[in-house]
PDB file of N, CA and C in Angstrom:
ATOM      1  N   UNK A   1     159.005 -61.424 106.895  1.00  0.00           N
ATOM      2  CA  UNK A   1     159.107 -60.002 106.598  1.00  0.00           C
ATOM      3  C   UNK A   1     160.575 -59.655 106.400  1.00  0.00           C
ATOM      4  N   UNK A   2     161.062 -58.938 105.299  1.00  0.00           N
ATOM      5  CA  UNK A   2     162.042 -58.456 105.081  1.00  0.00           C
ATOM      6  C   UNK A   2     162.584 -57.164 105.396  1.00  0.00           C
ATOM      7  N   UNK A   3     164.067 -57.144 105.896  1.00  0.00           N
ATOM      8  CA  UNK A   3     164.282 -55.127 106.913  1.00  0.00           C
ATOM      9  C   UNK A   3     164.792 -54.680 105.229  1.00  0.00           C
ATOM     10  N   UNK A   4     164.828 -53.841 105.095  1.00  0.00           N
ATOM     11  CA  UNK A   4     165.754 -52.918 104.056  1.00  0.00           C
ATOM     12  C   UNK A   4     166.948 -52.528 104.719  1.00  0.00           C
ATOM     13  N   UNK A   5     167.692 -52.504 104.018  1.00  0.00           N
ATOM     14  CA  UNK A   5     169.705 -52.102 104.221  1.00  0.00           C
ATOM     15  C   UNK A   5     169.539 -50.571 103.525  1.00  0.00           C
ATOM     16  N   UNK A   6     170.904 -50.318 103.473  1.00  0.00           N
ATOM     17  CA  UNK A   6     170.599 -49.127 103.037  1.00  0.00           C
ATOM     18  C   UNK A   6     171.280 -49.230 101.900  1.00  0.00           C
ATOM     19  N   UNK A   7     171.256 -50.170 101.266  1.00  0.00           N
ATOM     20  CA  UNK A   7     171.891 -50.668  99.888  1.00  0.00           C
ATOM     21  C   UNK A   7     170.738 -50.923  99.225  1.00  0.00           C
ATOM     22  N   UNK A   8     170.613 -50.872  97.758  1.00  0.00           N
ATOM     23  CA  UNK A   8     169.196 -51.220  97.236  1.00  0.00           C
ATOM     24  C   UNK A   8     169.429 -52.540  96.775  1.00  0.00           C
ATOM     25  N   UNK A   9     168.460 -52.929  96.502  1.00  0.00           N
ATOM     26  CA  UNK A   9     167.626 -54.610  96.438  1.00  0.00           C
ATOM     27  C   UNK A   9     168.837 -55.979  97.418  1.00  0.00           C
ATOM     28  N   UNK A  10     169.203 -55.291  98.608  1.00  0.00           N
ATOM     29  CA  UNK A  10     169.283 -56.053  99.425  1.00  0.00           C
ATOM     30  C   UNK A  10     168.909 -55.810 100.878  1.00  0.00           C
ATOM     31  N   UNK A  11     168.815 -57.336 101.327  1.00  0.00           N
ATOM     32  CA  UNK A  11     167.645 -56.898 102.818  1.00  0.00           C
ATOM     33  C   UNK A  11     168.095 -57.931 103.422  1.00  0.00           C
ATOM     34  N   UNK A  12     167.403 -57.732 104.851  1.00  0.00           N
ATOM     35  CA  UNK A  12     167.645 -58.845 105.799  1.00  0.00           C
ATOM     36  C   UNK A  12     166.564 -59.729 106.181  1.00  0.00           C
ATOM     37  N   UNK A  13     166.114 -61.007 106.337  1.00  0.00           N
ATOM     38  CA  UNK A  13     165.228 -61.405 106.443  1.00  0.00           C
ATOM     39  C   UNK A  13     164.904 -61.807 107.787  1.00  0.00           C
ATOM     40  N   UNK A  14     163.702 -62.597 108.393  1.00  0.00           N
ATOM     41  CA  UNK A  14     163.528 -62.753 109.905  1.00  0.00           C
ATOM     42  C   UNK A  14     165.119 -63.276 110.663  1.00  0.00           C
ATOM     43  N   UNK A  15     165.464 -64.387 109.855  1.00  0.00           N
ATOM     44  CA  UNK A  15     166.403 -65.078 110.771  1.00  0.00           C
ATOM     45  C   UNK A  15     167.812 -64.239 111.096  1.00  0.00           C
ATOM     46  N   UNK A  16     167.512 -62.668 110.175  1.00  0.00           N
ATOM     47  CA  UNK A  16     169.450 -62.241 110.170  1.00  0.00           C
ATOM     48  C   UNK A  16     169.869 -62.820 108.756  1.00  0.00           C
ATOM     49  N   UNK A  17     169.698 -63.023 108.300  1.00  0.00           N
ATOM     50  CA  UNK A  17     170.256 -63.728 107.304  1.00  0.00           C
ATOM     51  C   UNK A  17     170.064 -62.710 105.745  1.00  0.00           C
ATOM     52  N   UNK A  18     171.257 -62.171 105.191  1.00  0.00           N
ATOM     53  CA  UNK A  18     171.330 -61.293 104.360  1.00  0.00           C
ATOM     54  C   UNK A  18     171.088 -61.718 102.648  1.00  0.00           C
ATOM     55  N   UNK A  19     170.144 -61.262 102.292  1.00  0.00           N
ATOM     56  CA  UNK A  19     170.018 -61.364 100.604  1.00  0.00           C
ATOM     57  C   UNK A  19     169.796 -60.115 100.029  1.00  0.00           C
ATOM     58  N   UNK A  20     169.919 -60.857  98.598  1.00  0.00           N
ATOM     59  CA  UNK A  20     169.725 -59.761  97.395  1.00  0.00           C
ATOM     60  C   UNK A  20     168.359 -60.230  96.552  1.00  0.00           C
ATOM     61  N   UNK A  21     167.699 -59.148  96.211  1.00  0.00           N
ATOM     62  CA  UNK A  21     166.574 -59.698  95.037  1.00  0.00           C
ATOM     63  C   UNK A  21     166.526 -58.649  94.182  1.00  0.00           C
ATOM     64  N   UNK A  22     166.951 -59.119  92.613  1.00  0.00           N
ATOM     65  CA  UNK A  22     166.827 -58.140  91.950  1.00  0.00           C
ATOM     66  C   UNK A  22     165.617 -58.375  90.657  1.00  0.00           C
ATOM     67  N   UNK A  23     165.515 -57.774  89.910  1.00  0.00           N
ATOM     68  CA  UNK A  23     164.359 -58.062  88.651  1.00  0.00           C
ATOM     69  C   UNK A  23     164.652 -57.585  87.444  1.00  0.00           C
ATOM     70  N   UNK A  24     165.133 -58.872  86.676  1.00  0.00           N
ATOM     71  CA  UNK A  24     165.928 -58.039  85.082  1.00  0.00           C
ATOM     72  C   UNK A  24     164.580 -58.508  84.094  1.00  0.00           C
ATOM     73  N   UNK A  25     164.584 -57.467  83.123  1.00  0.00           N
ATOM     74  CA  UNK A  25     163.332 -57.531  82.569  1.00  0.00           C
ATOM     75  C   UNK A  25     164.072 -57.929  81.117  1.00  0.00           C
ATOM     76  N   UNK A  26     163.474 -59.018  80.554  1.00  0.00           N
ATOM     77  CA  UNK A  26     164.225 -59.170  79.149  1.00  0.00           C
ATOM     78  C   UNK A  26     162.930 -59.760  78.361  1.00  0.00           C
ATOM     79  N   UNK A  27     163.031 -58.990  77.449  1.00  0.00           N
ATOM     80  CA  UNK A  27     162.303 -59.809  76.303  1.00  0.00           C
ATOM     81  C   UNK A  27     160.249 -59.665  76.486  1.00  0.00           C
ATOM     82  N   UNK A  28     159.938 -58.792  77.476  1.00  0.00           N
ATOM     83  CA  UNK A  28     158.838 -58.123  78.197  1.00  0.00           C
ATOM     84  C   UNK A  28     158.298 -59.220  79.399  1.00  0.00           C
ATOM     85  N   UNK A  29     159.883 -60.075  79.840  1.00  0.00           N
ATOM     86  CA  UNK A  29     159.206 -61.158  80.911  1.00  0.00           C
ATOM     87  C   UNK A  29     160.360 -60.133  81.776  1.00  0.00           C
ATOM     88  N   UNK A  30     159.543 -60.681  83.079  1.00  0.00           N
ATOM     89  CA  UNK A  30     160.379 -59.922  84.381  1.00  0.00           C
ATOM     90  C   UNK A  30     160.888 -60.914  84.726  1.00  0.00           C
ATOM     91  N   UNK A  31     162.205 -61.459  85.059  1.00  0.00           N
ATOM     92  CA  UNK A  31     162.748 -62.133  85.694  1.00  0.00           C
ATOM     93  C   UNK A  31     163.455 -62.074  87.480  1.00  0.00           C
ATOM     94  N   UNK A  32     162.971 -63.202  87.983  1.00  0.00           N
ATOM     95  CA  UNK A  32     162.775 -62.130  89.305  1.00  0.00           C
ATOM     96  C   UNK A  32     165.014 -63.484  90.256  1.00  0.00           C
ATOM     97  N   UNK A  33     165.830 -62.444  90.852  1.00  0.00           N
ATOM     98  CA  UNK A  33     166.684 -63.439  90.922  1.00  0.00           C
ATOM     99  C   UNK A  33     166.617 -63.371  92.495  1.00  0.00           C
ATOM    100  N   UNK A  34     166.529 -63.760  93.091  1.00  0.00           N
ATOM    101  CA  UNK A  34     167.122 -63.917  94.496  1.00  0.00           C
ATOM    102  C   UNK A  34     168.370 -65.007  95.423  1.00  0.00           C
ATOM    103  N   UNK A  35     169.175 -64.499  95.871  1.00  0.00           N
ATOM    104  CA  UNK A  35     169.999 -65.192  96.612  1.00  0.00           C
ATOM    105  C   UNK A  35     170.905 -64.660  97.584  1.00  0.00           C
ATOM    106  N   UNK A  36     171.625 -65.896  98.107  1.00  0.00           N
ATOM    107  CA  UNK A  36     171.617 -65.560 100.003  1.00  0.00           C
ATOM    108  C   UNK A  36     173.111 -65.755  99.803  1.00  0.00           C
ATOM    109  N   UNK A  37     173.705 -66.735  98.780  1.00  0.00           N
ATOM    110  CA  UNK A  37     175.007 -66.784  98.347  1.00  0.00           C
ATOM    111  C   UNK A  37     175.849 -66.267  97.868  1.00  0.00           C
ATOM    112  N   UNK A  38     177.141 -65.973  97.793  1.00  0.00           N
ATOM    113  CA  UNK A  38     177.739 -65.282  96.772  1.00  0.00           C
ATOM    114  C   UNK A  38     178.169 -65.910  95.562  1.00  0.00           C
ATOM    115  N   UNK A  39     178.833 -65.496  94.398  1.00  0.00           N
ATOM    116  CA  UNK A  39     179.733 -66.133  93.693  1.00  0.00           C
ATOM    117  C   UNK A  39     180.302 -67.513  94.503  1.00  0.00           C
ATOM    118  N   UNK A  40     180.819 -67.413  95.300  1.00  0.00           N
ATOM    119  CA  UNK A  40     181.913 -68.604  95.813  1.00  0.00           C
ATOM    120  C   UNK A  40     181.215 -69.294  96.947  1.00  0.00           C
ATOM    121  N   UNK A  41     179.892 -69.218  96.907  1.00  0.00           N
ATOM    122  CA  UNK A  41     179.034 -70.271  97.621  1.00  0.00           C
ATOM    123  C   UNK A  41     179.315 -70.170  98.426  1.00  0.00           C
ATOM    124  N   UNK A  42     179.805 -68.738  99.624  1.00  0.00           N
ATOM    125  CA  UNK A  42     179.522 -68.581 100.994  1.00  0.00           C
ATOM    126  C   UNK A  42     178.050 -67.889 101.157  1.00  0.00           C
ATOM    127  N   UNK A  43     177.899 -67.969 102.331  1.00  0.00           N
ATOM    128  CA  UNK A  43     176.657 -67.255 102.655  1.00  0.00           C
ATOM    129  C   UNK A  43     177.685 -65.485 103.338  1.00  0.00           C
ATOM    130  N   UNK A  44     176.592 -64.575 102.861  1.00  0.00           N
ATOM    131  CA  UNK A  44     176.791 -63.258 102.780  1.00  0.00           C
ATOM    132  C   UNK A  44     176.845 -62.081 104.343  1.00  0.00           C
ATOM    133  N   UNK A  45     178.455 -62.163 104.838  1.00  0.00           N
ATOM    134  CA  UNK A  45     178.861 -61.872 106.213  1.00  0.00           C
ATOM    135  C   UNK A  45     178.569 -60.445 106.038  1.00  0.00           C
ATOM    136  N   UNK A  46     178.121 -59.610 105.286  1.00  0.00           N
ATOM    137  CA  UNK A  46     177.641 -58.299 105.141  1.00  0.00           C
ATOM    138  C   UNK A  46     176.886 -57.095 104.092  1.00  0.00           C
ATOM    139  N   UNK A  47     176.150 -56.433 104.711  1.00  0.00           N
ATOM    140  CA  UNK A  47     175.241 -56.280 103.262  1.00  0.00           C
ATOM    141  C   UNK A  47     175.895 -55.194 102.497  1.00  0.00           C
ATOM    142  N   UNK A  48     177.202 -54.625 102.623  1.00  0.00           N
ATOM    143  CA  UNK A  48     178.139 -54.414 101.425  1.00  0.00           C
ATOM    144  C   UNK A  48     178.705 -55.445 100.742  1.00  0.00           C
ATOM    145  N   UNK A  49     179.043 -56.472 101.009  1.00  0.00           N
ATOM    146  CA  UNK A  49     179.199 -58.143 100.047  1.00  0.00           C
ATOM    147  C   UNK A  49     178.345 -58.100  98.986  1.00  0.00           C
ATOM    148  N   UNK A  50     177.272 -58.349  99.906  1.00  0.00           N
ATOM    149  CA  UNK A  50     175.879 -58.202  98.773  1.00  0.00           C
ATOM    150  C   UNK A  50     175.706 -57.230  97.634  1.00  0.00           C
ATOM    151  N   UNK A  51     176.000 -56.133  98.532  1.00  0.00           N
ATOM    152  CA  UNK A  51     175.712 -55.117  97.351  1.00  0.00           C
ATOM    153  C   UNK A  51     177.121 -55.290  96.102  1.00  0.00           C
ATOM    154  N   UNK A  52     178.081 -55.406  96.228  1.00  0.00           N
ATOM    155  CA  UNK A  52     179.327 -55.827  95.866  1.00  0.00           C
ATOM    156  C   UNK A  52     178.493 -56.940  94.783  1.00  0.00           C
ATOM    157  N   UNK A  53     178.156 -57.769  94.657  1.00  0.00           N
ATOM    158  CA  UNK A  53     177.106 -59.070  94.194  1.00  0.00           C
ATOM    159  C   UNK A  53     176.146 -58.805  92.920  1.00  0.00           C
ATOM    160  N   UNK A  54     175.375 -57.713  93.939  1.00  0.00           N
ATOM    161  CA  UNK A  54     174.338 -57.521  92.876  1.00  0.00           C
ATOM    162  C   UNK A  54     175.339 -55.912  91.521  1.00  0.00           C
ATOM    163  N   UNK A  55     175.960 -55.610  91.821  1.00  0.00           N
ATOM    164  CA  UNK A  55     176.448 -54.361  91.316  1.00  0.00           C
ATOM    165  C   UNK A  55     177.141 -55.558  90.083  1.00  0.00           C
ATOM    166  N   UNK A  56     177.584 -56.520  90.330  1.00  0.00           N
ATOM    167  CA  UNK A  56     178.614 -56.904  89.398  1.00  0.00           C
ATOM    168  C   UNK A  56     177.264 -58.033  88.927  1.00  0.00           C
ATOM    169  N   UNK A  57     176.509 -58.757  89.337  1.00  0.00           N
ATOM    170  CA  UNK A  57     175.113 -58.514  88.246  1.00  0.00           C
ATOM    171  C   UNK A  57     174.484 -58.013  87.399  1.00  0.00           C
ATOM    172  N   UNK A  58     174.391 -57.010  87.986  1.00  0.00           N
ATOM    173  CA  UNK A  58     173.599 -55.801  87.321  1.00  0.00           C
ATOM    174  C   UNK A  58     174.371 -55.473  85.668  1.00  0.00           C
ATOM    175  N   UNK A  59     175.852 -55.460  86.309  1.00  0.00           N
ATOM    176  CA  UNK A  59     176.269 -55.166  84.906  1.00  0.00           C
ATOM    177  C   UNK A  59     176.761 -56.097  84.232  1.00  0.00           C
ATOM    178  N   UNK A  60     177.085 -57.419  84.545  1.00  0.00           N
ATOM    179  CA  UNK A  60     176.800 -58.555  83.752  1.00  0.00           C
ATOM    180  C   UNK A  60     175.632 -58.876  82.594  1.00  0.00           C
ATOM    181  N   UNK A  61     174.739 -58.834  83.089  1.00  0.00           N
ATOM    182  CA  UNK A  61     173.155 -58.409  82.681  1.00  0.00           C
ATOM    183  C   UNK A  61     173.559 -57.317  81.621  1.00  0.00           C
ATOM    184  N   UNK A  62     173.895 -56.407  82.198  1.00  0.00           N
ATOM    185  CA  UNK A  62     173.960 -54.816  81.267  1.00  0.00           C
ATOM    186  C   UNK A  62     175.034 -55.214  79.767  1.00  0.00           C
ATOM    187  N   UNK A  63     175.723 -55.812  79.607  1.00  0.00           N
ATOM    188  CA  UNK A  63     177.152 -56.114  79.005  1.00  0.00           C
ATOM    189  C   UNK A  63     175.966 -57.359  77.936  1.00  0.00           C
ATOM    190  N   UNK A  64     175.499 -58.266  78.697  1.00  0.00           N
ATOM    191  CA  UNK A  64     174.692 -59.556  77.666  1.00  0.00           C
ATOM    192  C   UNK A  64     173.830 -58.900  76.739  1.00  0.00           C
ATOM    193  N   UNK A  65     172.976 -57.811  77.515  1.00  0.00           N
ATOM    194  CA  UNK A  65     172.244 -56.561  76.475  1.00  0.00           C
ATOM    195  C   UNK A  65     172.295 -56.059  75.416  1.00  0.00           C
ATOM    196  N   UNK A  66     174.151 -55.554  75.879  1.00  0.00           N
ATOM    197  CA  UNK A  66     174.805 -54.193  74.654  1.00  0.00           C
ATOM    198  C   UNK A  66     175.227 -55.291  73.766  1.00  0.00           C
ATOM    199  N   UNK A  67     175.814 -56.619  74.125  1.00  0.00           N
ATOM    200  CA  UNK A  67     176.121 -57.618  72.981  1.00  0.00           C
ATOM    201  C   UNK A  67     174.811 -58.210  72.071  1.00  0.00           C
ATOM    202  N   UNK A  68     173.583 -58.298  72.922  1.00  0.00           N
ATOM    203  CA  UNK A  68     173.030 -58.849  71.886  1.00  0.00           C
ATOM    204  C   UNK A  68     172.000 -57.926  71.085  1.00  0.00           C
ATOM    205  N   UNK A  69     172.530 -56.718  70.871  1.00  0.00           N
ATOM    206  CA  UNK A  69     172.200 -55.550  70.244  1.00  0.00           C
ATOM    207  C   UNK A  69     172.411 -55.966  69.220  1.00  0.00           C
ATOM    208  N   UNK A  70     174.072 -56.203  69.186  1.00  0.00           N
ATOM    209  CA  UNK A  70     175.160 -55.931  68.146  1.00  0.00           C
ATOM    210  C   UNK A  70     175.000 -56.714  66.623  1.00  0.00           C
TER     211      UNK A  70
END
């Protein structure tokens, strides 16, 4: 069972242990991402990290979009 943070699409799971799960929809498939890591392959000492994580996702994602508009 997963707690909710008060950050969106990150949570804590039974052990304490902090992730993100987000769902980018491309092409009418949902792609579902989850992880416990950051960029630099630590594990995630707080769920502002995380959110920090998925925010610079999110618009990674958002940026591959507006380019392959173009």
């Amino acid at each position: 069972m997963k707690k909710r943070t008060k950050y969106d699409d990150v949570y804590i799971d039974d052990n304490g242990v902090i992730f993100y799960q987000i769902e980018c929809q491309s092409e009418g498939k949902r792609i579902r991402k989850k992880c416990k890591v950051g960029s630099d392959g630590k594990p995630f000492l707080s769920a502002f990290e995380a959110h920090k994580e998925v925010t610079r996702l999110k618009r990674e994602l958002n940026q591959r979009r507006s380019n392959d508009h173009l």
